[in-house]
C-alpha atoms as a PDB file:
ATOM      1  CA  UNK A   1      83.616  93.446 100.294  1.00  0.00           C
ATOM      2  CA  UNK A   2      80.807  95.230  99.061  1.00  0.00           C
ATOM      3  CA  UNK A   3      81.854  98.464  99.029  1.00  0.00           C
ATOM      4  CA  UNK A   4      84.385  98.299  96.804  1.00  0.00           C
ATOM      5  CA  UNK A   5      84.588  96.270  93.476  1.00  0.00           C
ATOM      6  CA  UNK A   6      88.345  95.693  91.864  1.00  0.00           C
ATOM      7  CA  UNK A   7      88.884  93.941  88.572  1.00  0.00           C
ATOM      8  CA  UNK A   8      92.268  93.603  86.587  1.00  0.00           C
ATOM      9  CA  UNK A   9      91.342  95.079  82.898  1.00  0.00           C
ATOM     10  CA  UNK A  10      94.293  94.906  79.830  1.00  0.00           C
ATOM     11  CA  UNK A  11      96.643  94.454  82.595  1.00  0.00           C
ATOM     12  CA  UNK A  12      95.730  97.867  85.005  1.00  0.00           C
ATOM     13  CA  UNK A  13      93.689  97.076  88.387  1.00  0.00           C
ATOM     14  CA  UNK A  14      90.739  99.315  87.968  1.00  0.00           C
ATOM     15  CA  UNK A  15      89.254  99.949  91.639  1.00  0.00           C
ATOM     16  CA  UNK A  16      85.726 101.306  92.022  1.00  0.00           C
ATOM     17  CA  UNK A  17      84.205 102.709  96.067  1.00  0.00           C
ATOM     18  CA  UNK A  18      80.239 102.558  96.164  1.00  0.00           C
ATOM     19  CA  UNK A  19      78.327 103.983  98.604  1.00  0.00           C
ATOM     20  CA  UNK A  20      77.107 101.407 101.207  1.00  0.00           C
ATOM     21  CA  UNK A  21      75.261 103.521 104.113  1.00  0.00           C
ATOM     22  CA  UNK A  22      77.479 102.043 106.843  1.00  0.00           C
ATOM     23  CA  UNK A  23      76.065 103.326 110.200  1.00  0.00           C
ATOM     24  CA  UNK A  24      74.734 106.772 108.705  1.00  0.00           C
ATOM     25  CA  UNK A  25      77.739 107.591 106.710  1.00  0.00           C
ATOM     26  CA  UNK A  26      77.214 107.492 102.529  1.00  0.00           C
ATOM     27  CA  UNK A  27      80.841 105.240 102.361  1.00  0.00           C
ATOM     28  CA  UNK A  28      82.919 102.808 104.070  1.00  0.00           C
ATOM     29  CA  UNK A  29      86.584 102.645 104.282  1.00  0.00           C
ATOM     30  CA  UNK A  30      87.911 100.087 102.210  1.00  0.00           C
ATOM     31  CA  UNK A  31      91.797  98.670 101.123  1.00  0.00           C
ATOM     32  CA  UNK A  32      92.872  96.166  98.928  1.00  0.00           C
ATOM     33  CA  UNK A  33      95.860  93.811 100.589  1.00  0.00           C
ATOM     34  CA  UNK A  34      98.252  91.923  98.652  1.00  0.00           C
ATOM     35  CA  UNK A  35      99.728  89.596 101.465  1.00  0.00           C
ATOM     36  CA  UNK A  36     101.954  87.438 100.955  1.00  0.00           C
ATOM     37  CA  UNK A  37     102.378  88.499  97.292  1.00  0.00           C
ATOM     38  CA  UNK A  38     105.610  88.850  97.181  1.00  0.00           C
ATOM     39  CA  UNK A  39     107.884  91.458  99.287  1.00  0.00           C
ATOM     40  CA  UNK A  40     110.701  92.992  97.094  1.00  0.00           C
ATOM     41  CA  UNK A  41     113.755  94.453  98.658  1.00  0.00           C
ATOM     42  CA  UNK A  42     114.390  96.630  95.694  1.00  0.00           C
ATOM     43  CA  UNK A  43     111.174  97.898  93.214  1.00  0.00           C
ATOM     44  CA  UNK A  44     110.083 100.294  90.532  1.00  0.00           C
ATOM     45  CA  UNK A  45     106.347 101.195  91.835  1.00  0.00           C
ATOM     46  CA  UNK A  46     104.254 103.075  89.904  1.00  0.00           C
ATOM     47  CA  UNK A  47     100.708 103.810  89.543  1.00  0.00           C
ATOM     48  CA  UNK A  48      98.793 105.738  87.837  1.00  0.00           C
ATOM     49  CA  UNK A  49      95.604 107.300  89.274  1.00  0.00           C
ATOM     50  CA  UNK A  50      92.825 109.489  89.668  1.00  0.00           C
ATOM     51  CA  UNK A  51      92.277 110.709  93.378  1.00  0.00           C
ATOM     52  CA  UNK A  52      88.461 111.223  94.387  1.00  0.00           C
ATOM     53  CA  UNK A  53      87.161 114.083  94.987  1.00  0.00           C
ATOM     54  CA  UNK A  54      85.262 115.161  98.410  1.00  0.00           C
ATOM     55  CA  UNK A  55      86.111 116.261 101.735  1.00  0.00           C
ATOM     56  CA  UNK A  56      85.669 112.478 103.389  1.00  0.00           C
ATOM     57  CA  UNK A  57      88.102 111.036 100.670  1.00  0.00           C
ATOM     58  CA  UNK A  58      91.663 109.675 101.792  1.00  0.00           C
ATOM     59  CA  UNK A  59      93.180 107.396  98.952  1.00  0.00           C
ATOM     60  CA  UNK A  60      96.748 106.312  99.503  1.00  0.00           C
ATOM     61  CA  UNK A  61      99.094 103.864  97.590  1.00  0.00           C
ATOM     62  CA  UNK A  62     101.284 102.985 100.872  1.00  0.00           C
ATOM     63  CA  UNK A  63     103.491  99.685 101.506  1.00  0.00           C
ATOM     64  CA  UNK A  64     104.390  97.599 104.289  1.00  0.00           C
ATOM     65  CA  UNK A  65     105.815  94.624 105.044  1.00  0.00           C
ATOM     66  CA  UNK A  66     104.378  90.835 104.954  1.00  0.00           C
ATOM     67  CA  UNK A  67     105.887  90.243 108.080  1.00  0.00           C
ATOM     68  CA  UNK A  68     105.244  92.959 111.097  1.00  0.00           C
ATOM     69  CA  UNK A  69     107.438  91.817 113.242  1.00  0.00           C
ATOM     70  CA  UNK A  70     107.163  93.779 116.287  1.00  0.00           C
ATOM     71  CA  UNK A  71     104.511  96.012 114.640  1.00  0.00           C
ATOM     72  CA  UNK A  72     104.346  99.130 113.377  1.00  0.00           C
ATOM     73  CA  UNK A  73     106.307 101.834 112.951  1.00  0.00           C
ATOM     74  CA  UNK A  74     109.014  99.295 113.728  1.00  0.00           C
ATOM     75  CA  UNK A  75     108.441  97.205 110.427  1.00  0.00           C
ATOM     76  CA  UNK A  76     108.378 100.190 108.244  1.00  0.00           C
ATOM     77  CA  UNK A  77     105.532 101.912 106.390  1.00  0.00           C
ATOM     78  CA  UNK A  78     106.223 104.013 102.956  1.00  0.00           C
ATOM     79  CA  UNK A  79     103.196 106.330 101.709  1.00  0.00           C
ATOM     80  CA  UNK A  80     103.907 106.565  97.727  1.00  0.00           C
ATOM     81  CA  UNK A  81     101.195 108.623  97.367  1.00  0.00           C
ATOM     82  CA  UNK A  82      98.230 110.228 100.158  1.00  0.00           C
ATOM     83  CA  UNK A  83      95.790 112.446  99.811  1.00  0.00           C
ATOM     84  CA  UNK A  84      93.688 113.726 102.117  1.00  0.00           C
ATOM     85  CA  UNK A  85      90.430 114.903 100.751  1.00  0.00           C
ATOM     86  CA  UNK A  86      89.847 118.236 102.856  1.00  0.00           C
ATOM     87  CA  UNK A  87      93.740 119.109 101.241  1.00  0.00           C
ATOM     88  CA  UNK A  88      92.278 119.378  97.990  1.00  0.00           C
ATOM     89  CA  UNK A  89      95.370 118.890  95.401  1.00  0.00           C
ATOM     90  CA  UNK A  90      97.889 118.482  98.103  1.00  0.00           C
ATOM     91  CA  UNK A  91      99.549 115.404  97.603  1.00  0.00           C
ATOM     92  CA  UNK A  92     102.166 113.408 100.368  1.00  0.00           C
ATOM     93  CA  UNK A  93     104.973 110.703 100.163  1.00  0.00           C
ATOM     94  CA  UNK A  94     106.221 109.585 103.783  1.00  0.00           C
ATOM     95  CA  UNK A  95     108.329 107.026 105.343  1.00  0.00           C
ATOM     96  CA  UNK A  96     107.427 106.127 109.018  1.00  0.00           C
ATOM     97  CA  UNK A  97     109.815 104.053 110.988  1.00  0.00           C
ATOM     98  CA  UNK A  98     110.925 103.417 114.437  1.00  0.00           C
ATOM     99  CA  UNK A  99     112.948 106.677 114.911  1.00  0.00           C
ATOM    100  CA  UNK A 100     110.961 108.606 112.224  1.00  0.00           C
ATOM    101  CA  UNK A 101     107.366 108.586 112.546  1.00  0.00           C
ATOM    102  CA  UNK A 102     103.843 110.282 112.692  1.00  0.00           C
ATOM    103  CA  UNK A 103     102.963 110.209 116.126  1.00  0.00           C
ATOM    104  CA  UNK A 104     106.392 111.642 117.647  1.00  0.00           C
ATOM    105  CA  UNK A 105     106.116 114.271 114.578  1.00  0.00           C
ATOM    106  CA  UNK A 106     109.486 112.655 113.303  1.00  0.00           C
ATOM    107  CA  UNK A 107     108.483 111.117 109.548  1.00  0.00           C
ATOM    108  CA  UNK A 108     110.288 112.334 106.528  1.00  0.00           C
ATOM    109  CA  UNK A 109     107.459 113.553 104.288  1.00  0.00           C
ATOM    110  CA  UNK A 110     107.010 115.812 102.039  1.00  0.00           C
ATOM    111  CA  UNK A 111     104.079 117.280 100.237  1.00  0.00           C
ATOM    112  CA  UNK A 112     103.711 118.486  95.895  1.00  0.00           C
ATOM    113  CA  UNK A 113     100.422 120.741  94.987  1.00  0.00           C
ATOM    114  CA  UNK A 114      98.320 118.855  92.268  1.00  0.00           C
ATOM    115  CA  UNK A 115      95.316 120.675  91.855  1.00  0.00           C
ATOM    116  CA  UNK A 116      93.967 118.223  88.796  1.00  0.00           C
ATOM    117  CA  UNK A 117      94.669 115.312  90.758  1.00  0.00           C
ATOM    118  CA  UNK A 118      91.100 114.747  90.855  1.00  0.00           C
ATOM    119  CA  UNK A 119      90.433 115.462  86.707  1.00  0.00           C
ATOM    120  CA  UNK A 120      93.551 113.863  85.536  1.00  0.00           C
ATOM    121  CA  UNK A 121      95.502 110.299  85.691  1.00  0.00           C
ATOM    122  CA  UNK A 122      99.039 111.064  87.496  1.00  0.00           C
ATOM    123  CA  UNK A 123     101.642 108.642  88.144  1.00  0.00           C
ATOM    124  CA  UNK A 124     103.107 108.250  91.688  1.00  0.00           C
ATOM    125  CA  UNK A 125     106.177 106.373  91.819  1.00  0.00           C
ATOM    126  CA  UNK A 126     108.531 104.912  94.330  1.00  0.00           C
ATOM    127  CA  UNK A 127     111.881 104.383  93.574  1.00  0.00           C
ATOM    128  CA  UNK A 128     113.276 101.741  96.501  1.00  0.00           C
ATOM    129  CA  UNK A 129     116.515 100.853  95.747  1.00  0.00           C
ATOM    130  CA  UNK A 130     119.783 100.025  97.540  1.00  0.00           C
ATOM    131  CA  UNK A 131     119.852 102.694 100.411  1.00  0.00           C
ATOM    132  CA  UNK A 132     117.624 105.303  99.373  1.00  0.00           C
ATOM    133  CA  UNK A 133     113.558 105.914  98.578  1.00  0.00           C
ATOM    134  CA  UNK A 134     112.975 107.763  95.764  1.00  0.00           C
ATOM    135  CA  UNK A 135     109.456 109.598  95.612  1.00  0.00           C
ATOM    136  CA  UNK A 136     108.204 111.052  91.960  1.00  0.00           C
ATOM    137  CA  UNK A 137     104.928 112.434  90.681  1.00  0.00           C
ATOM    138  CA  UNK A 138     105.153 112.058  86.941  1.00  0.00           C
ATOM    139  CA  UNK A 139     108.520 112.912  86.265  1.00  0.00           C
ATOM    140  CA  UNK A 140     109.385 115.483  89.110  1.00  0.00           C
ATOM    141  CA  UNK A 141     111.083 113.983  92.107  1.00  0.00           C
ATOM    142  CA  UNK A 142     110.253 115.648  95.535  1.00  0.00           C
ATOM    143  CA  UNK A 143     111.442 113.590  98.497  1.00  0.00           C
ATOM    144  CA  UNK A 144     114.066 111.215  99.179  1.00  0.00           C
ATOM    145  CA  UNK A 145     114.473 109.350 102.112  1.00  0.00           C
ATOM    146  CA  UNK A 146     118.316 108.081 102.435  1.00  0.00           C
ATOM    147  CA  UNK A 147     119.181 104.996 105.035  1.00  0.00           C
ATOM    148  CA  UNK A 148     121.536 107.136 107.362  1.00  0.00           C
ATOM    149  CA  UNK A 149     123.319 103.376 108.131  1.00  0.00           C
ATOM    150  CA  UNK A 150     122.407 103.882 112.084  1.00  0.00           C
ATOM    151  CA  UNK A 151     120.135 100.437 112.390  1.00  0.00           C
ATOM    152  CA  UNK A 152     116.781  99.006 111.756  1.00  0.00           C
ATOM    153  CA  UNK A 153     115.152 101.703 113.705  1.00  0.00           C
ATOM    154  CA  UNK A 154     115.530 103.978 110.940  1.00  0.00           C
ATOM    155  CA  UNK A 155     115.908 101.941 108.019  1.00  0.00           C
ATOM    156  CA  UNK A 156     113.924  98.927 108.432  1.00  0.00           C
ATOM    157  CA  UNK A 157     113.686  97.795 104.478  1.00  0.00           C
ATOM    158  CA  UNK A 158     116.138  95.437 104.432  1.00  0.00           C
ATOM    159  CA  UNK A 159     119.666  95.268 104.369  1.00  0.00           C
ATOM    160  CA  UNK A 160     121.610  98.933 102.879  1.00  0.00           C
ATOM    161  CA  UNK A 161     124.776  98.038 100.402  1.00  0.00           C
ATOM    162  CA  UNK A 162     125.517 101.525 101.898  1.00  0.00           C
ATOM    163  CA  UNK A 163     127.271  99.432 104.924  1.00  0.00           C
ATOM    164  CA  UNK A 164     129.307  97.725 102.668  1.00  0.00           C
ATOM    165  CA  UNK A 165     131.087 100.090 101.159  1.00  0.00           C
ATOM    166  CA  UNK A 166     131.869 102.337 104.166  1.00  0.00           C
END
């Protein structure tokens, strides 16, 4: 891609958007996939970042699946961190699935003000352990998404030790 360079420096993945002039607009959209990486039915994300700053600017840290299945929201998505660039500060977690999801206005989200987010390395971490998303930025937790045990369609991350102890 040429509108975004990404190198791994001292062990931290350092990502870097240049302008490209893409049919009259100064940027590009651009993501970085890691498929087929490795899914992990239980992780400690957390990155630590620097949002851009400008109206145009949307930077997320967001997961999904290696294998769709029958597509999204089915498979699951989980926003650790979005931003949306016209929202200055305003930073959201969400979990989108089958029952709970953006287009029918159902998604567990939740939003934390940030105004340095654009001055100042934060971390944004995800918490996905056995039955419950955990959502943080630096130390202060502000959403958690719990699997209600009701079926894939609202938990699709794999299978919830919840049901075995009911």
């Amino acid at each position: 891609m040429e509108n975004v360079k990404w190198e791994v420096k001292d062990g931290k993945l350092i990502i870097e958007a240049h302008r490209d002039n893409f049919e009259g607009y100064e940027y590009s959209s651009a993501r970085l996939k890691i498929v087929g990486k490795g899914d992990w039915l239980y992780a400690l994300v957390e990155v630590s970042a620097k949002l851009p700053l400008g109206v145009g600017a949307w930077p997320a840290i967001w997961m999904m699946p290696t294998n769709f299945g029958t597509g999204w929201p089915d498979s699951g998505e989980i926003d650790i961190m979005e931003h949306v660039g016209h929202d200055q500060g305003r930073i959201h977690a969400s979990v989108h699935t089958n029952k709970y999801n953006w287009p029918n206005g159902t998604h567990k989200t939740n939003q934390i003000m940030l105004y340095d987010c654009s001055e100042a390395f934060h971390n944004y971490v995800l918490e996905k352990l056995p039955g419950v998303l955990r959502f943080y930025v630096d130390d202060t937790r502000y959403i958690a998404f719990e699997d209600e045990v009701t079926g894939w369609q609202a938990w699709p991350f794999g299978y919830s030790l919840l049901v075995s102890r009911r």
